[in-house]
C-alpha atoms as a PDB file:
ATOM      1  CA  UNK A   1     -15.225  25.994 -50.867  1.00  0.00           C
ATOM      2  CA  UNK A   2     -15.602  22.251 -51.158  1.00  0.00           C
ATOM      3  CA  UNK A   3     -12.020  20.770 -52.227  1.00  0.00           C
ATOM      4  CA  UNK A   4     -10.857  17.064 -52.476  1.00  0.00           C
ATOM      5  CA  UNK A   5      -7.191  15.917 -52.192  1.00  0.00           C
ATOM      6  CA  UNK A   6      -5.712  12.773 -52.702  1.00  0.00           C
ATOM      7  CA  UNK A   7      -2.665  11.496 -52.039  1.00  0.00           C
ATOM      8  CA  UNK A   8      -0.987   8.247 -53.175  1.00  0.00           C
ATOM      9  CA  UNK A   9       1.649   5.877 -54.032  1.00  0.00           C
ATOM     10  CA  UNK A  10       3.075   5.585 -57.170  1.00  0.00           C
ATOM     11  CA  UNK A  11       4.733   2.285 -58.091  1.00  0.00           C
ATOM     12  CA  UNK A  12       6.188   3.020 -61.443  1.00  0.00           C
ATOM     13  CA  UNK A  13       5.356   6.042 -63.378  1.00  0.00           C
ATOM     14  CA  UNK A  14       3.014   9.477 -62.580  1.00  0.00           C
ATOM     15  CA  UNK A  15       0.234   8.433 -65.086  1.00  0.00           C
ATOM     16  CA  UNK A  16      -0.774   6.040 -62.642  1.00  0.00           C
ATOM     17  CA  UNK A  17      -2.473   9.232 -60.743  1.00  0.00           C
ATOM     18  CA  UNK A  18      -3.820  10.441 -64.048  1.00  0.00           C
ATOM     19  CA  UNK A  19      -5.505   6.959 -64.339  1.00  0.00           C
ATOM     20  CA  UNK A  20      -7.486   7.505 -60.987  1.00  0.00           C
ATOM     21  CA  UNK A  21      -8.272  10.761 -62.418  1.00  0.00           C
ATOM     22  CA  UNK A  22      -9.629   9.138 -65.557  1.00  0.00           C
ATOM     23  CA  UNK A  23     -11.826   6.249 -63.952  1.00  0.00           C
ATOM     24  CA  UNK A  24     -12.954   8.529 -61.264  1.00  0.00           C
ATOM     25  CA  UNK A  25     -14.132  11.265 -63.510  1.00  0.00           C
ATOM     26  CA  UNK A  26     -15.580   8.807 -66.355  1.00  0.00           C
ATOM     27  CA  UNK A  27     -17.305   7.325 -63.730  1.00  0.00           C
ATOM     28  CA  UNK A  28     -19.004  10.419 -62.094  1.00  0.00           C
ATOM     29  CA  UNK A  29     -20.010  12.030 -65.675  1.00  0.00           C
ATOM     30  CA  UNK A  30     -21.450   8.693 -66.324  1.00  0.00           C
ATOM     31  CA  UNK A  31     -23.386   8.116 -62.990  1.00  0.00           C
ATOM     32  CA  UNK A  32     -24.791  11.674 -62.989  1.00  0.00           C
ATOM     33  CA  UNK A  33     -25.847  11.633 -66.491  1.00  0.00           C
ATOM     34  CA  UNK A  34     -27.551   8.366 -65.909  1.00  0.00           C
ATOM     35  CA  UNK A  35     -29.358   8.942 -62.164  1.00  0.00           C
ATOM     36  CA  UNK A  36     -29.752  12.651 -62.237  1.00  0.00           C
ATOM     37  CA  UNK A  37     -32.058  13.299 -65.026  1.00  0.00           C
ATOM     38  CA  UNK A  38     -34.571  14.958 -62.768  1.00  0.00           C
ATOM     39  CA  UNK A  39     -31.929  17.070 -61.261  1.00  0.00           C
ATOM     40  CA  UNK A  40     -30.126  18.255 -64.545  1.00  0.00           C
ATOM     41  CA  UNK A  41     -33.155  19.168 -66.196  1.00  0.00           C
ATOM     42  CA  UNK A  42     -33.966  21.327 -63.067  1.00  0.00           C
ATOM     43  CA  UNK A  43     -30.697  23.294 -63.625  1.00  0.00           C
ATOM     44  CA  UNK A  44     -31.114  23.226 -67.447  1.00  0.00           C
ATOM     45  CA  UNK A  45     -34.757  25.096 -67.402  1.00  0.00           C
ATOM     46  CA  UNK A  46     -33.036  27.726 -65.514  1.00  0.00           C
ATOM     47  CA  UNK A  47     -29.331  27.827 -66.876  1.00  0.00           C
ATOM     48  CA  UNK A  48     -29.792  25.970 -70.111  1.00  0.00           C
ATOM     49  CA  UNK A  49     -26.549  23.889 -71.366  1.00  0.00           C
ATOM     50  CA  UNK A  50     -25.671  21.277 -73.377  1.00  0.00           C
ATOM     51  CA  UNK A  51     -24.651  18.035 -72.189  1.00  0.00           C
ATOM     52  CA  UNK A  52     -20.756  17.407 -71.522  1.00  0.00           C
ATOM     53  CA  UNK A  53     -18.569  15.977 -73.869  1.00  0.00           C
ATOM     54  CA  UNK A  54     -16.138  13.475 -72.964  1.00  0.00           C
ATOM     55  CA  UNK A  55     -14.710  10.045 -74.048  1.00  0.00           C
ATOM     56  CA  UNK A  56     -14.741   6.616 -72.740  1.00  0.00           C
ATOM     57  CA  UNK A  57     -10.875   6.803 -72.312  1.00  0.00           C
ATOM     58  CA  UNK A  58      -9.888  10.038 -71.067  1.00  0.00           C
ATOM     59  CA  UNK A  59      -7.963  12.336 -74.226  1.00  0.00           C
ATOM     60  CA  UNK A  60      -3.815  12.744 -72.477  1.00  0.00           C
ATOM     61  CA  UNK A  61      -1.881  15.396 -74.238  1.00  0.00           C
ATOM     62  CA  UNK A  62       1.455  16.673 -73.717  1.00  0.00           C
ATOM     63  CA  UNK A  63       2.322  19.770 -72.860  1.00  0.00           C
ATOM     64  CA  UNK A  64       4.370  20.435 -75.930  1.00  0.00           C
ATOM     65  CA  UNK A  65       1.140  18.821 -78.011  1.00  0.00           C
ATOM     66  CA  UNK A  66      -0.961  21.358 -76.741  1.00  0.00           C
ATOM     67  CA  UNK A  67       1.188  24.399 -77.067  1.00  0.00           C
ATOM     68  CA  UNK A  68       1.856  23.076 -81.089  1.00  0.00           C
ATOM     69  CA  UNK A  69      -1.692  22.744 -81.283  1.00  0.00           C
ATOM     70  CA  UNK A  70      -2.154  26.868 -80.403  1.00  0.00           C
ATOM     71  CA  UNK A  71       0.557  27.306 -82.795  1.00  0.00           C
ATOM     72  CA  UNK A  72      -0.839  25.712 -85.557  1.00  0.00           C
ATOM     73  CA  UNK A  73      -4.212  27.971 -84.818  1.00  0.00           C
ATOM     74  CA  UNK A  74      -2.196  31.181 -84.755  1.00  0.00           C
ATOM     75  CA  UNK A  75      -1.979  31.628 -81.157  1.00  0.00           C
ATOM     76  CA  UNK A  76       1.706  32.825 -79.722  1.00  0.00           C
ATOM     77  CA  UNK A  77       3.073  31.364 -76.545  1.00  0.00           C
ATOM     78  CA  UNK A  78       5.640  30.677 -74.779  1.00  0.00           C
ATOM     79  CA  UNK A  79       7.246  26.657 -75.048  1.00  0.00           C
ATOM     80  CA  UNK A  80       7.991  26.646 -71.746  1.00  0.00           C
ATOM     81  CA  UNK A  81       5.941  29.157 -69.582  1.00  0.00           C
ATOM     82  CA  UNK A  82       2.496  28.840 -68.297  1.00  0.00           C
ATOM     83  CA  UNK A  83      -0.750  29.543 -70.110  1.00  0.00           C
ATOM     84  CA  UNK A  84      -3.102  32.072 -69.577  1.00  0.00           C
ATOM     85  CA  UNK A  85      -6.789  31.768 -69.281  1.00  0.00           C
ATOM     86  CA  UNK A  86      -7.691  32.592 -73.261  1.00  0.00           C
ATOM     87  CA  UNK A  87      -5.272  30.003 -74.200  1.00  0.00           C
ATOM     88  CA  UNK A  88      -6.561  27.445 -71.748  1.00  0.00           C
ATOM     89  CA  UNK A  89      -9.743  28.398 -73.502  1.00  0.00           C
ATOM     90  CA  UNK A  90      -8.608  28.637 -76.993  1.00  0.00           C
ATOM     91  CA  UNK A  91      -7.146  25.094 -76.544  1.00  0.00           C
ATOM     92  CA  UNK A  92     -10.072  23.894 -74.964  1.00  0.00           C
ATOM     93  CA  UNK A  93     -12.018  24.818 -78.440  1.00  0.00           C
ATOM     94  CA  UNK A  94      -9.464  23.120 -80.253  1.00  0.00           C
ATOM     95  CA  UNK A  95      -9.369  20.255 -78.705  1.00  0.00           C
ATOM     96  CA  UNK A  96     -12.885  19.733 -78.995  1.00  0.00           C
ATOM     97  CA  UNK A  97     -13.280  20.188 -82.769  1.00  0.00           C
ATOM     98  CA  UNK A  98     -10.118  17.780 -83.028  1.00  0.00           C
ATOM     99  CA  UNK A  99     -11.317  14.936 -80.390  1.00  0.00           C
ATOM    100  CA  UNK A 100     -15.148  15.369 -79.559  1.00  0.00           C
ATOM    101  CA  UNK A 101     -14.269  16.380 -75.952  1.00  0.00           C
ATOM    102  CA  UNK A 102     -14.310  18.684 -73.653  1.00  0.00           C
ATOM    103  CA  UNK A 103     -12.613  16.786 -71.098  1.00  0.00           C
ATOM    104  CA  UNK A 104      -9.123  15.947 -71.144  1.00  0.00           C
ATOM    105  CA  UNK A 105      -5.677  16.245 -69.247  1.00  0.00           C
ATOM    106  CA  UNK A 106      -2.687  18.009 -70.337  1.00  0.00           C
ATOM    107  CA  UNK A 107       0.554  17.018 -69.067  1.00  0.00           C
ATOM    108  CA  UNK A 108       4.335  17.206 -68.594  1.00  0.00           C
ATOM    109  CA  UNK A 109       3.914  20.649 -67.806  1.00  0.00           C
ATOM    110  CA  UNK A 110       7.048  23.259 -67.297  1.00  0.00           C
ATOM    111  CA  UNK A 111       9.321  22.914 -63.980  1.00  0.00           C
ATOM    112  CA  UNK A 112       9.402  26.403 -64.204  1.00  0.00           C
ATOM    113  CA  UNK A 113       5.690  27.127 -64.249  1.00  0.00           C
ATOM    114  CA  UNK A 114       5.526  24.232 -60.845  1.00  0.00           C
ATOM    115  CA  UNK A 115       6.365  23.779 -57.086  1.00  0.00           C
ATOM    116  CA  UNK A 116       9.663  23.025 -56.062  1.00  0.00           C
ATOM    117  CA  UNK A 117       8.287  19.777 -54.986  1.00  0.00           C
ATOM    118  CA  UNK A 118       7.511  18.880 -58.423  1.00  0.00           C
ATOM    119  CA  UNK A 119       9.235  15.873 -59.922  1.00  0.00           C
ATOM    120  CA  UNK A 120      11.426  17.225 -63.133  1.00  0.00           C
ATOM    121  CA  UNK A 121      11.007  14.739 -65.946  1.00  0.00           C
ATOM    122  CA  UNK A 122      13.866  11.969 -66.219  1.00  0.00           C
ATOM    123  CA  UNK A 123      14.487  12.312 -69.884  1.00  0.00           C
ATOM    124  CA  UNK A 124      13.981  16.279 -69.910  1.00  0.00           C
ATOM    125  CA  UNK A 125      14.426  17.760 -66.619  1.00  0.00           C
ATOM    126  CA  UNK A 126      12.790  21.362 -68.356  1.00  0.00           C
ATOM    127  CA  UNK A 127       9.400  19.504 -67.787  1.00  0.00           C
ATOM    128  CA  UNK A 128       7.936  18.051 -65.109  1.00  0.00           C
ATOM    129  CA  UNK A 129       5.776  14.651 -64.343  1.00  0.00           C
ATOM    130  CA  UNK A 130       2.599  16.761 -63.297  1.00  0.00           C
ATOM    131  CA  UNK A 131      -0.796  17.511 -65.518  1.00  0.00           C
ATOM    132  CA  UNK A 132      -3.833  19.623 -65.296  1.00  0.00           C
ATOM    133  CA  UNK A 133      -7.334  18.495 -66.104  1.00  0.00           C
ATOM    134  CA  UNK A 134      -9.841  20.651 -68.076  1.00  0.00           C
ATOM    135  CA  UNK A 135     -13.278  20.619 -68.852  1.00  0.00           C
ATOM    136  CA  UNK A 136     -14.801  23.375 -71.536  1.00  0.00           C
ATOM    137  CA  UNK A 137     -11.410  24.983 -71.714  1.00  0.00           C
ATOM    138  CA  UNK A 138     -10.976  25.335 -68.132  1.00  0.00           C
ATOM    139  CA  UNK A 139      -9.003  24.106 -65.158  1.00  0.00           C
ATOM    140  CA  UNK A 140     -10.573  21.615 -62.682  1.00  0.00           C
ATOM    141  CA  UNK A 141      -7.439  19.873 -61.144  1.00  0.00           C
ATOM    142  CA  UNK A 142      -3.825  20.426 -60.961  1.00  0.00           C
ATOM    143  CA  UNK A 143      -1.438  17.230 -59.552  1.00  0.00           C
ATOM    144  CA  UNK A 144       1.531  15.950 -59.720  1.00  0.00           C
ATOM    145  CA  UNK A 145       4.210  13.625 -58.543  1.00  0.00           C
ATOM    146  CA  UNK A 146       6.264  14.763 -55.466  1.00  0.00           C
ATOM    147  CA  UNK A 147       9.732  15.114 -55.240  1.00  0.00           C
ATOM    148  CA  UNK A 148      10.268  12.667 -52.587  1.00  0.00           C
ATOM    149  CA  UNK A 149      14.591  12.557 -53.213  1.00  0.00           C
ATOM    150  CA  UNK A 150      16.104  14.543 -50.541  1.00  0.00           C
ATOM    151  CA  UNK A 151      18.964  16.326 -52.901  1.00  0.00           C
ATOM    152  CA  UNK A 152      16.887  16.579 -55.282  1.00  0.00           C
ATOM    153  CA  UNK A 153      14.404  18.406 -53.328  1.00  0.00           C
ATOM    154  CA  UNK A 154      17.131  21.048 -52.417  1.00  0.00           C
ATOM    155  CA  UNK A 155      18.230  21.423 -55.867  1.00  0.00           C
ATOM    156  CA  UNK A 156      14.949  22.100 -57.291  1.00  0.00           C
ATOM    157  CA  UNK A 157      14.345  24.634 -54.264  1.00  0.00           C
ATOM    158  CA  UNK A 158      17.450  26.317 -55.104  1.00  0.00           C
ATOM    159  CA  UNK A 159      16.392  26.820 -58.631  1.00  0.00           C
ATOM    160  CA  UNK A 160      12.964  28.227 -57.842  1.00  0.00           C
ATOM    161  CA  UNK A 161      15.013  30.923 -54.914  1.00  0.00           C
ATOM    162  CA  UNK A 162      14.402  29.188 -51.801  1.00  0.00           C
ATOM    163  CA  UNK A 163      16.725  29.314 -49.248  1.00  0.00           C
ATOM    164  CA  UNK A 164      16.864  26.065 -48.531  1.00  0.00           C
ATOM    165  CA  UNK A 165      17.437  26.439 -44.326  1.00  0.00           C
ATOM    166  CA  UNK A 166      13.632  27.710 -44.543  1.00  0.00           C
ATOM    167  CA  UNK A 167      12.386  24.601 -45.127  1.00  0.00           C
ATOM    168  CA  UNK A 168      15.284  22.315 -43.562  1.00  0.00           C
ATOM    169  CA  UNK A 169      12.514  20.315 -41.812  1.00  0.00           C
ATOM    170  CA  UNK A 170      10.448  19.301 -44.431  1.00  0.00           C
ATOM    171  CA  UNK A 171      13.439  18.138 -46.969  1.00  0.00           C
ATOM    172  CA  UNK A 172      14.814  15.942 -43.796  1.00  0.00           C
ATOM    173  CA  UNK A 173      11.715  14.259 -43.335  1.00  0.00           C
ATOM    174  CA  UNK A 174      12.219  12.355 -46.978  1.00  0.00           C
ATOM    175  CA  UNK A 175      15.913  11.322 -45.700  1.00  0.00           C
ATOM    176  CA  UNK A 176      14.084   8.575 -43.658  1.00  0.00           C
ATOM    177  CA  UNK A 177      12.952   7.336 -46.843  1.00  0.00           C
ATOM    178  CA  UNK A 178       9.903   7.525 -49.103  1.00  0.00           C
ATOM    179  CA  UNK A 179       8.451   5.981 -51.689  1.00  0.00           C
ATOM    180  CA  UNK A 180       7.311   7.476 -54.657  1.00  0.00           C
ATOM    181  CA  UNK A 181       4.102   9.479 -54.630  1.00  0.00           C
ATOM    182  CA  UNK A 182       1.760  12.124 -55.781  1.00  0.00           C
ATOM    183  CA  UNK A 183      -1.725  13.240 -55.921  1.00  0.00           C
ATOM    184  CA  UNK A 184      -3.977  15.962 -57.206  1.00  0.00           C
ATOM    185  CA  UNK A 185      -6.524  18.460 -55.900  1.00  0.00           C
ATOM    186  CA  UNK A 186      -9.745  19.433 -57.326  1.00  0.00           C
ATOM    187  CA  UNK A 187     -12.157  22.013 -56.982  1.00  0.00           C
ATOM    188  CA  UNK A 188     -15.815  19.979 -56.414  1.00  0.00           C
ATOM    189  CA  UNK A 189     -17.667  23.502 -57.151  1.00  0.00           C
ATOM    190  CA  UNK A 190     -15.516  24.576 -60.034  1.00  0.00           C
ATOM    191  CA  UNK A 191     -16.135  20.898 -61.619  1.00  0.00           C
ATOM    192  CA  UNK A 192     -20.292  21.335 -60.843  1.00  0.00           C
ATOM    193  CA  UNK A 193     -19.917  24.840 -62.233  1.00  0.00           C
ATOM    194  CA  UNK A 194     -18.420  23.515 -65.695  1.00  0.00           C
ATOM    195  CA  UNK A 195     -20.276  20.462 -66.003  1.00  0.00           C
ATOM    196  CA  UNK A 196     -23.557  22.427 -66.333  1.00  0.00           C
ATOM    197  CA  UNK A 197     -21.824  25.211 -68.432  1.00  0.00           C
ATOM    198  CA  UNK A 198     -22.862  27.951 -65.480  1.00  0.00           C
ATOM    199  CA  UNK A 199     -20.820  31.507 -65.711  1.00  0.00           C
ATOM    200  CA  UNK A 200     -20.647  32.243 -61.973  1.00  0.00           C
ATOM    201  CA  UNK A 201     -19.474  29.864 -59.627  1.00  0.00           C
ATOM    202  CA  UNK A 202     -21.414  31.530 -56.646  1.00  0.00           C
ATOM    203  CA  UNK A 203     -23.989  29.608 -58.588  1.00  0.00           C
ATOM    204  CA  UNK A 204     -22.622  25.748 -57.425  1.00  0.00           C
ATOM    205  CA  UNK A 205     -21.967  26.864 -54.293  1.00  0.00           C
ATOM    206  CA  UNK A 206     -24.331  26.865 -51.304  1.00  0.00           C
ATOM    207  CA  UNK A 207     -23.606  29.644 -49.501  1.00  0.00           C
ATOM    208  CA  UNK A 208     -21.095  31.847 -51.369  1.00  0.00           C
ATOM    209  CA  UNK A 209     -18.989  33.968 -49.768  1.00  0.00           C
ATOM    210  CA  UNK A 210     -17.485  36.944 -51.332  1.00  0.00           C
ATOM    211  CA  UNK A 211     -16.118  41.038 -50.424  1.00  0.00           C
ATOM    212  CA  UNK A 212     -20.335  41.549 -51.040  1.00  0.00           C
ATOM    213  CA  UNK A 213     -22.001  38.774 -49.415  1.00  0.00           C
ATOM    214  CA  UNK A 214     -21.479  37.835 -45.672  1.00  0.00           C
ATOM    215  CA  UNK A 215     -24.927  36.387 -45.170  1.00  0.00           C
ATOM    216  CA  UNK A 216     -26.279  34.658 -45.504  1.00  0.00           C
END
């Protein structure tokens, strides 16, 4: 498993993360498109797939968007719980018959369906300043901002049943101040595996690892 996470400060507002997201992912769609014909086509004779969809400008919907949008296709679920794998999917179809892409970021996601250390929104504490990125209907990164307020931390810990002495350490360590912040994590694999529309992500991985294969 190849993972990257990044970390940073936030000087104003959470979609500052979801712009690094953007230009980071805009710009490696781009790049690969452009300088690794030879290599695409290699995977394409083999695994055949059509080239990724995605926009200039990164699509941004809201949670609540995105759950209206299943609505409106007939698709019950729950306003504010999590969604499920067909829905992800479903909304990933939707989206791209809508927009043109099949890249985008969904956002202000559920505090319930988030860490403790997730931020709650400031004008609807029921949601929370975090986002998921998708491409062809499927997860590639989750992030966030942190919860980086010391009472606020123990609050939110309280509501999601931790005891709050557990982790006494941890919420102490923000009483020495901190500024705001957040950050994301991504899968590198899971993003190869979707951006060449594979079904097996043993298949972007070099030496996979699994209850069946040890070795090599």
């Amino acid at each position: 498993f190849v993972g990257l996470d990044v970390e940073m400060e936030i000087q104003t507002h959470y979609s500052e993360i979801m712009d690094i997201v953007d230009e980071l992912f805009v710009f490696i769609f781009t790049r690969v498109n452009d300088r690794c014909q030879k290599e695409l086509a290699a995977v394409g004779k083999q695994f055949p797939f059509a080239p990724l969809k995605f926009l200039p400008k990164t699509l941004r919907l809201t949670f609540a968007e995105g759950i209206q949008m299943l609505k409106d296709a007939g698709v019950e679920v729950d306003p504010l719980g999590d969604l499920n794998t067909e829905s992800e999917r479903k909304l990933g179809q939707l989206v791209l018959e809508k927009y043109g892409t099949e890249f985008y970021m969904l956002h202000r996601y559920p505090s319930a369906v988030r860490p403790f250390y997730t931020m709650p929104c400031a004008d609807d504490s029921r949601y929370s300043n975090s986002f998921d990125v998708f491409i062809r209907g499927e997860e590639i990164i989750s992030g966030a901002q942190r919860v980086h307020i010391p009472n606020v931390l123990e609050k939110r810990a309280g509501e999601c049943g931790i005891d709050v002495n557990t982790i006494k350490t941890y919420v102490d360590s923000f009483r020495y101040g901190a500024p705001l912040h957040g950050g994301f994590g991504v899968g590198l694999e899971r993003v190869v595996m979707l951006f060449c529309a594979l079904n097996n992500i043993r298949k972007t991985s070099m030496f996979p690892r699994d209850p069946q294969r040890l070795a090599p």
